[in-house]
N, C-alpha and C. Protein backbone atom coordinates (compact mmCIF):
# COMPACT_ATOMS: atom_id res chain seq x y z
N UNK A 1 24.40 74.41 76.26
CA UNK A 1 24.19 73.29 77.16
C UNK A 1 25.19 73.31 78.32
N UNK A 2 26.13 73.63 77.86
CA UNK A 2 27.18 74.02 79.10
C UNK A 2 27.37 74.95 80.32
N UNK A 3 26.22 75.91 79.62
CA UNK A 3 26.48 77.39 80.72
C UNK A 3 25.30 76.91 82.00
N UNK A 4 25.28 77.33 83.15
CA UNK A 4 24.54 77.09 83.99
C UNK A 4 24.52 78.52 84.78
N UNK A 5 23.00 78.68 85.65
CA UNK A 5 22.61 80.00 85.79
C UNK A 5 23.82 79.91 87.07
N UNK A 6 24.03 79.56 87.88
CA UNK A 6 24.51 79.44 89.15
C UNK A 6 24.39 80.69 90.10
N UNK A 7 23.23 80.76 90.70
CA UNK A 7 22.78 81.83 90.97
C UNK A 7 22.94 82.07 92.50
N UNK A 8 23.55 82.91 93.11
CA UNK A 8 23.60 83.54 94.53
C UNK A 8 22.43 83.99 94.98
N UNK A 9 22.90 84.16 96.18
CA UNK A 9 21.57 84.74 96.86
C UNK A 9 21.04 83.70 98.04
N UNK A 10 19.74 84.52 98.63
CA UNK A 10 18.89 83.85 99.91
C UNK A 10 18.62 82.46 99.06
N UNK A 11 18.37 81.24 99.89
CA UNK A 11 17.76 80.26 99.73
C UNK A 11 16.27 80.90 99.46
N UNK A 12 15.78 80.73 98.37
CA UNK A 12 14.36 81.28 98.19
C UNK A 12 13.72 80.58 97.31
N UNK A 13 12.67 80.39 96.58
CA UNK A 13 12.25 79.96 95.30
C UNK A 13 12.81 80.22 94.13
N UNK A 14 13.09 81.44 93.77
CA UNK A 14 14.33 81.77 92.49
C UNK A 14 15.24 80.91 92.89
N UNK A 15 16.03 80.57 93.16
CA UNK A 15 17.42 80.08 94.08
C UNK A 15 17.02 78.86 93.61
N UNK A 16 16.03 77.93 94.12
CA UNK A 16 15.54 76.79 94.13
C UNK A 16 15.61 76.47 93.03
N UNK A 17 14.57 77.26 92.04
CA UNK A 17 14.41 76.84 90.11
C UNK A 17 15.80 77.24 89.96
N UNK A 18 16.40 77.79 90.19
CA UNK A 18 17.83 78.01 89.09
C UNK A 18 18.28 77.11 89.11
N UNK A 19 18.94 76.31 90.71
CA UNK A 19 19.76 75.05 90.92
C UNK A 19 18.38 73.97 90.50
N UNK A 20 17.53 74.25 90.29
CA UNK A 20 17.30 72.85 89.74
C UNK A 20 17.07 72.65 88.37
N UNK A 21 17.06 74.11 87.63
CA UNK A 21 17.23 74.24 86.34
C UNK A 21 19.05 73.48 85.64
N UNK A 22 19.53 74.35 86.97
CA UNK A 22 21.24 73.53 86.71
C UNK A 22 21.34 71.98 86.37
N UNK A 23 20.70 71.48 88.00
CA UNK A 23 20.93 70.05 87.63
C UNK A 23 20.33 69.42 86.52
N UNK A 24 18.93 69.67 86.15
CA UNK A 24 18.51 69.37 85.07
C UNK A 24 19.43 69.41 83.84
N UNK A 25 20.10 70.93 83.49
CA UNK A 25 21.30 70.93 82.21
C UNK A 25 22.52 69.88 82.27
N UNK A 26 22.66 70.01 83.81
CA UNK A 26 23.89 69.05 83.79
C UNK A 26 23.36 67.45 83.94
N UNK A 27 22.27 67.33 83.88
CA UNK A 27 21.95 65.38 83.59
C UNK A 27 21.87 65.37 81.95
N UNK A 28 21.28 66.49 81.54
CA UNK A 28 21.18 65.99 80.00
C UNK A 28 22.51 66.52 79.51
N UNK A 29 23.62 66.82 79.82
CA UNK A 29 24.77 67.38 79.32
C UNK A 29 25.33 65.69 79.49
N UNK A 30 25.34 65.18 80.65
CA UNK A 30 25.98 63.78 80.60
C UNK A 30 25.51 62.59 79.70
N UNK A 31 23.64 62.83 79.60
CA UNK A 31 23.61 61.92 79.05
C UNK A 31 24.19 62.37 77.40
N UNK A 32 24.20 63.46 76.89
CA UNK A 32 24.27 63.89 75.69
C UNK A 32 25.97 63.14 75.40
N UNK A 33 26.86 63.51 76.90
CA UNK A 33 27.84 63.13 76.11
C UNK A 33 28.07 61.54 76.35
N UNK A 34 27.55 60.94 76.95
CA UNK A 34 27.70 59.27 77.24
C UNK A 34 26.97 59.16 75.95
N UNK A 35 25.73 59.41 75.59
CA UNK A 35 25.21 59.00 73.90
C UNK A 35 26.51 59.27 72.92
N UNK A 36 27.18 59.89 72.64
CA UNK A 36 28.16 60.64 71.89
C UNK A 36 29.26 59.31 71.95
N UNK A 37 29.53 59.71 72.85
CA UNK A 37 30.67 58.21 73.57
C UNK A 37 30.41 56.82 73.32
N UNK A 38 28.78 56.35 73.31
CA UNK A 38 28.90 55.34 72.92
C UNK A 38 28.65 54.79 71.38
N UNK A 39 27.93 56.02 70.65
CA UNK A 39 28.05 55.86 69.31
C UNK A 39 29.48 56.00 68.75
N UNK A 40 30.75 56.66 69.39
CA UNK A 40 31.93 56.34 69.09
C UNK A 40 32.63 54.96 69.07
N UNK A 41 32.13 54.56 70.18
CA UNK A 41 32.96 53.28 70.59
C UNK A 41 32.11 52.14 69.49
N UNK A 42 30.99 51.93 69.81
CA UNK A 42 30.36 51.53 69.15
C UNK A 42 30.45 51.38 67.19
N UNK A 43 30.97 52.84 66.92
CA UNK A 43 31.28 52.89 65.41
C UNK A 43 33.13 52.25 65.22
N UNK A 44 34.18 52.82 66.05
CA UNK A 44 35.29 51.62 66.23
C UNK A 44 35.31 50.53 65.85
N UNK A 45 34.49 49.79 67.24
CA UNK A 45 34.23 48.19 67.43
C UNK A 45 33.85 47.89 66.02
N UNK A 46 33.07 48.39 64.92
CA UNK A 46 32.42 47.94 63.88
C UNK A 46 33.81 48.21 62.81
N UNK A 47 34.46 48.86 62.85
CA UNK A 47 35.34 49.07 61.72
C UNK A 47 36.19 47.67 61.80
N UNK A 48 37.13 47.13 62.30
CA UNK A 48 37.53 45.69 62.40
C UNK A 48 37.00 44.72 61.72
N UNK A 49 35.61 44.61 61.93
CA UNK A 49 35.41 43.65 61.29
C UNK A 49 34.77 43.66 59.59
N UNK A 50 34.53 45.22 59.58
CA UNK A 50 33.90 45.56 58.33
C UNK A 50 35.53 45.72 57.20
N UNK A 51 36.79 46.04 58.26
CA UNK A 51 38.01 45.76 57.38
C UNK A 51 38.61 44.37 56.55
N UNK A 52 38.29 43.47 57.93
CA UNK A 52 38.29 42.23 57.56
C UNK A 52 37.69 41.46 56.74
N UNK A 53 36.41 41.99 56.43
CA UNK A 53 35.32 41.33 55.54
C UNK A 53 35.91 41.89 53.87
N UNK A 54 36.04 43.36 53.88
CA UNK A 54 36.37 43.91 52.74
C UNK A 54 37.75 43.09 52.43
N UNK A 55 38.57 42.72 53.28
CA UNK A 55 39.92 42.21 52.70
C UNK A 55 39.82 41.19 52.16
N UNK A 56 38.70 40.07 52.75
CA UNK A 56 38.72 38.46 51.99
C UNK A 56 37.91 38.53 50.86
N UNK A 57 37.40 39.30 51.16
CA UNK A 57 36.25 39.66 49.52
C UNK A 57 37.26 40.10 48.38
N UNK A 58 37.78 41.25 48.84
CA UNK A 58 38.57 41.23 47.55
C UNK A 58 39.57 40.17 47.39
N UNK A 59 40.28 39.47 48.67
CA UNK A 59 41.21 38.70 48.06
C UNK A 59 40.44 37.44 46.75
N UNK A 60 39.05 37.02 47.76
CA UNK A 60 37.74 36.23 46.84
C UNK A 60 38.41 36.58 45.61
N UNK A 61 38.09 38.16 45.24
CA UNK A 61 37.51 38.34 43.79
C UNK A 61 38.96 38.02 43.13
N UNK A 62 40.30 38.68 43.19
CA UNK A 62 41.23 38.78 42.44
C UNK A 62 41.93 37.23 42.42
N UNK A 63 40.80 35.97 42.94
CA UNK A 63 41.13 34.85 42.24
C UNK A 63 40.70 34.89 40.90
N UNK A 64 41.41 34.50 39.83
CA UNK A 64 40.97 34.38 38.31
C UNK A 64 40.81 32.69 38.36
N UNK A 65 40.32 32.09 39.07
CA UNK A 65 39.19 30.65 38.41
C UNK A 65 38.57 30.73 39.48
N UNK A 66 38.38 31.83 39.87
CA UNK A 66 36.66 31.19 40.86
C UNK A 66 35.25 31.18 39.94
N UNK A 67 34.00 30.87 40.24
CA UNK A 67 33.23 30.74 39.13
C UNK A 67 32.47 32.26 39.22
N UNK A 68 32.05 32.24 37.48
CA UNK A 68 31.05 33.46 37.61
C UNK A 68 30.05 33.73 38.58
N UNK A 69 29.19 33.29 39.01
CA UNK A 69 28.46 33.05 40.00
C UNK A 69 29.07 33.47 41.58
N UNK A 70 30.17 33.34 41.94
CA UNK A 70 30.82 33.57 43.00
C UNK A 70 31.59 34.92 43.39
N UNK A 71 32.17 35.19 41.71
CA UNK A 71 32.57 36.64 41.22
C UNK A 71 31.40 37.51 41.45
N UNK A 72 30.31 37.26 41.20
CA UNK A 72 29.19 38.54 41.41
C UNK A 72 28.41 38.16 42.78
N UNK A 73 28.73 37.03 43.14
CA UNK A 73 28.61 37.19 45.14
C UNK A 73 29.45 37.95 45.60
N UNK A 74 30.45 38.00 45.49
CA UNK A 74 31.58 38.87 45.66
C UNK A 74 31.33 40.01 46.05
N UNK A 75 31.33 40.53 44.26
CA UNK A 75 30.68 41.97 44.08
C UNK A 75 29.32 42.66 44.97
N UNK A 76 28.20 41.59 45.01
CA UNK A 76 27.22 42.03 45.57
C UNK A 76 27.97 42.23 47.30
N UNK A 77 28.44 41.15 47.64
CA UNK A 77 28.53 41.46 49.55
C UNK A 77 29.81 42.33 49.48
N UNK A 78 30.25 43.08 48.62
CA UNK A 78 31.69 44.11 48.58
C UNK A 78 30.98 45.32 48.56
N UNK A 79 30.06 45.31 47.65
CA UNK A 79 29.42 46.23 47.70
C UNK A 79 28.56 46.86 48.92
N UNK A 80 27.66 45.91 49.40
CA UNK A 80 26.98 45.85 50.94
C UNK A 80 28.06 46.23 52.30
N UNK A 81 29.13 45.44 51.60
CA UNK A 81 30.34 45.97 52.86
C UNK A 81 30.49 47.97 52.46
N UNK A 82 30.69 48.28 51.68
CA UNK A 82 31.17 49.18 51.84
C UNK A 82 30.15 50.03 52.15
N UNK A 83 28.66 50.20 51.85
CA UNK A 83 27.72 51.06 52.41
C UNK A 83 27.27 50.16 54.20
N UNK A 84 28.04 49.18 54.57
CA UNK A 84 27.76 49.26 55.73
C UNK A 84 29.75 50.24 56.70
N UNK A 85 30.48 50.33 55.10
CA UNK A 85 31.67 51.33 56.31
C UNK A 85 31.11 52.66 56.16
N UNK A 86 30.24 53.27 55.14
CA UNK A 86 30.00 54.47 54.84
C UNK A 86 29.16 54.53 56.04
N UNK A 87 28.20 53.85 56.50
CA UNK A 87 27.48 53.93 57.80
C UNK A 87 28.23 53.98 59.20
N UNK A 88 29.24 53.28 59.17
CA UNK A 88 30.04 53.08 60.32
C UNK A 88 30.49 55.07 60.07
N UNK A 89 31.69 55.41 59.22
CA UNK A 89 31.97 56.28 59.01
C UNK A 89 31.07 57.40 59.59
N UNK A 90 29.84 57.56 59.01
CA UNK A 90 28.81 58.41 59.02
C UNK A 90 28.86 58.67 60.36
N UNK A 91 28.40 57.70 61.15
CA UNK A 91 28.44 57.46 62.63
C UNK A 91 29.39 57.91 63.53
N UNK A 92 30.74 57.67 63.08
CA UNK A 92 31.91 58.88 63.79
C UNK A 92 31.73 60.10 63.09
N UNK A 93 31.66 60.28 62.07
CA UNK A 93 31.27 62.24 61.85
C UNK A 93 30.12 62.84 62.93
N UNK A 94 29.33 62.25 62.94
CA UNK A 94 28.22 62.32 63.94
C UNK A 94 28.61 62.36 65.12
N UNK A 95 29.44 61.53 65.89
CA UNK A 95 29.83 61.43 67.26
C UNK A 95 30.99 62.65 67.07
N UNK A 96 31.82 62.84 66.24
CA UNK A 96 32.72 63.65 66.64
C UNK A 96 32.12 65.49 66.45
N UNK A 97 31.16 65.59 65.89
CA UNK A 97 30.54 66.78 65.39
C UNK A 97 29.52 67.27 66.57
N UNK A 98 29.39 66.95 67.58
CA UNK A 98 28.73 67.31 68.71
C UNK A 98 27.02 66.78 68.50
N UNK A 99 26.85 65.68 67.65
CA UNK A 99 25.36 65.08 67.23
C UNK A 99 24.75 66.43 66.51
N UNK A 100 25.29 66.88 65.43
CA UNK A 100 25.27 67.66 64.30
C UNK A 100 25.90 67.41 63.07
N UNK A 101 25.04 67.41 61.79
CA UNK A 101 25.47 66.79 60.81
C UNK A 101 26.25 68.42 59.98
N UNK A 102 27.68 67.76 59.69
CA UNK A 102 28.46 69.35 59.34
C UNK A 102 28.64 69.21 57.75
N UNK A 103 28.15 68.29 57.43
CA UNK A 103 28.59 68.26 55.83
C UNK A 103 27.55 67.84 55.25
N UNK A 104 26.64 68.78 54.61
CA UNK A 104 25.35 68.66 53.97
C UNK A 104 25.25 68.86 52.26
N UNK A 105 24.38 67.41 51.91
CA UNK A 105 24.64 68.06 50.50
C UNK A 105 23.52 67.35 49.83
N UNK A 106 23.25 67.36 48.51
CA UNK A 106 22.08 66.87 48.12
C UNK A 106 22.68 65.27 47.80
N UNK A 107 21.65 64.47 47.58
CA UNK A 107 21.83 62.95 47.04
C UNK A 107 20.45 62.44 46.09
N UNK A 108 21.45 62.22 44.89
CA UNK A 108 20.35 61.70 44.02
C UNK A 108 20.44 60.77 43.61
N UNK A 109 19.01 60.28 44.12
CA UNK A 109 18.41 59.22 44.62
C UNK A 109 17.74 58.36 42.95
N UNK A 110 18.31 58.30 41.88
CA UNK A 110 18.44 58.03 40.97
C UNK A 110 19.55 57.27 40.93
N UNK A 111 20.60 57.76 41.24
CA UNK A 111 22.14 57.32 41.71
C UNK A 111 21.95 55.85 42.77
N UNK A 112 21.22 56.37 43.76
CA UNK A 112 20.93 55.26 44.76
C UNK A 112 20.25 53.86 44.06
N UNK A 113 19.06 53.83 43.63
CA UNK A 113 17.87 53.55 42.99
C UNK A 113 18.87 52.76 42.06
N UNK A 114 19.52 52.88 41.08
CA UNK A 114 20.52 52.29 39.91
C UNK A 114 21.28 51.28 40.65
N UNK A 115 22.22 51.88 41.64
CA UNK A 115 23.34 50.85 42.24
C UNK A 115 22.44 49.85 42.97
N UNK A 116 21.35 49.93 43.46
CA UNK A 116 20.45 48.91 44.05
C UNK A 116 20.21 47.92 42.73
N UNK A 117 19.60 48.33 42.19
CA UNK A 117 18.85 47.53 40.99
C UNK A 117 20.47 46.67 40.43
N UNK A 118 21.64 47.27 40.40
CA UNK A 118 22.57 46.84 39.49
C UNK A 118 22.78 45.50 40.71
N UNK A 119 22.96 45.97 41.95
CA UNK A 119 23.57 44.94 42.71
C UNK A 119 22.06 43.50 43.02
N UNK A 120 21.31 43.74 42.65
CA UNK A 120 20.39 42.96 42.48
C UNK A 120 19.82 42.22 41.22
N UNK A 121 20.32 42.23 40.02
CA UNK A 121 20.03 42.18 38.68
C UNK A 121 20.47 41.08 38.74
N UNK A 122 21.64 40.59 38.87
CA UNK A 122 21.53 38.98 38.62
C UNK A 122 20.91 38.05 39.27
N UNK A 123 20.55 38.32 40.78
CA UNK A 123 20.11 37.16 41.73
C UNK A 123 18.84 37.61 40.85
N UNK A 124 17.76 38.46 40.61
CA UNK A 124 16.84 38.64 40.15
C UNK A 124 16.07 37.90 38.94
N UNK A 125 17.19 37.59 37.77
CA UNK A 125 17.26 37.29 36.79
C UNK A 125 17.51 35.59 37.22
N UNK A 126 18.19 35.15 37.74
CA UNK A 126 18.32 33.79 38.51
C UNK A 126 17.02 33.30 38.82
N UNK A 127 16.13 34.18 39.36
CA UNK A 127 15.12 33.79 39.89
C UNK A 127 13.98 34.09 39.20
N UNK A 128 13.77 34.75 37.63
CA UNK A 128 13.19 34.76 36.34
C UNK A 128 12.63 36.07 36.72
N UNK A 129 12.70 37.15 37.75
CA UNK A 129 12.41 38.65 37.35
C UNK A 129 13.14 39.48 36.92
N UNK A 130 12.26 40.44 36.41
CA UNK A 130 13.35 41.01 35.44
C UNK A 130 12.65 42.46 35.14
N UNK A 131 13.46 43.68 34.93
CA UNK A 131 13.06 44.56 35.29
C UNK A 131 13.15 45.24 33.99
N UNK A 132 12.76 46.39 33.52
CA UNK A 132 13.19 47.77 32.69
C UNK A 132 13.35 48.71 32.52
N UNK A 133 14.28 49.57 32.67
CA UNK A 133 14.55 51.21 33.53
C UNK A 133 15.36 52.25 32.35
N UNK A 134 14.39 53.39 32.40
CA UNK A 134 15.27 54.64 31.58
C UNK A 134 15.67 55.17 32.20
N UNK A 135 17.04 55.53 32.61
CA UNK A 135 17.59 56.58 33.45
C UNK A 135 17.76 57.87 32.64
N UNK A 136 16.78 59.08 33.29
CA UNK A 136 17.50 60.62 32.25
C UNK A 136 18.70 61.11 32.35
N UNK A 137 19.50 60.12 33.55
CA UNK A 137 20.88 60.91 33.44
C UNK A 137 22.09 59.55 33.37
């Protein structure tokens, strides 16, 4: 994306497509890196307040007389906080990796599927549904 033909010569038609092949690389080179730039700034701005949230939550939880009920609000929006820093996170690997994902790996979605159901099991049950699951692993 960086290299450009920059081509000498008569003003001619070749001449013409090259430099306008150029400018073309160099508008999407800017916008590529202003996208880049603002999913950075953008993933920043979000860490602050996703720190702040995680700090009163836990301070929440490590009260010993708050009620049960409040203990697993807790848990549930601690939990939600932290797959919304894994997203923030995600989002600077991304911006800093040139909008290429460099660390690839499998995810099983069994794993996913469980921690959902777990962080939902009580409001569920509150509200008289109720589920039944064999996990093979």
């Amino acid at each position: 994306m960086h290299r450009r033909i920059e081509m000498d010569g008569p003003d001619d038609e070749l001449k013409e497509l090259a430099d306008t092949f150029d400018e073309m690389l160099e508008r999407l080179d800017r916008s590529f890196e202003s996208q880049r730039k603002f999913v950075a700034n953008a993933s920043h701005e979000l860490r602050t307040p996703l720190a702040i949230n995680r700090t009163l939550l836990e301070v929440q939880l490590s009260d010993p007389s708050s009620s049960p009920d409040l203990q697993q609000l807790g848990k549930t929006l601690l939990a939600t906080n932290e797959r919304s820093e894994q997203l923030v996170e995600g989002l600077l690997l991304l911006a800093r990796s040139d909008n290429e994902l460099v660390d690839r790996r499998p995810v099983d979605l069994a794993v996913v599927a469980r921690q959902a159901l777990e962080q939902t099991r009580t409001e569920a049950a509150d509200r008289g549904c109720g589920w039944t699951a064999s996990w093979s692993r």
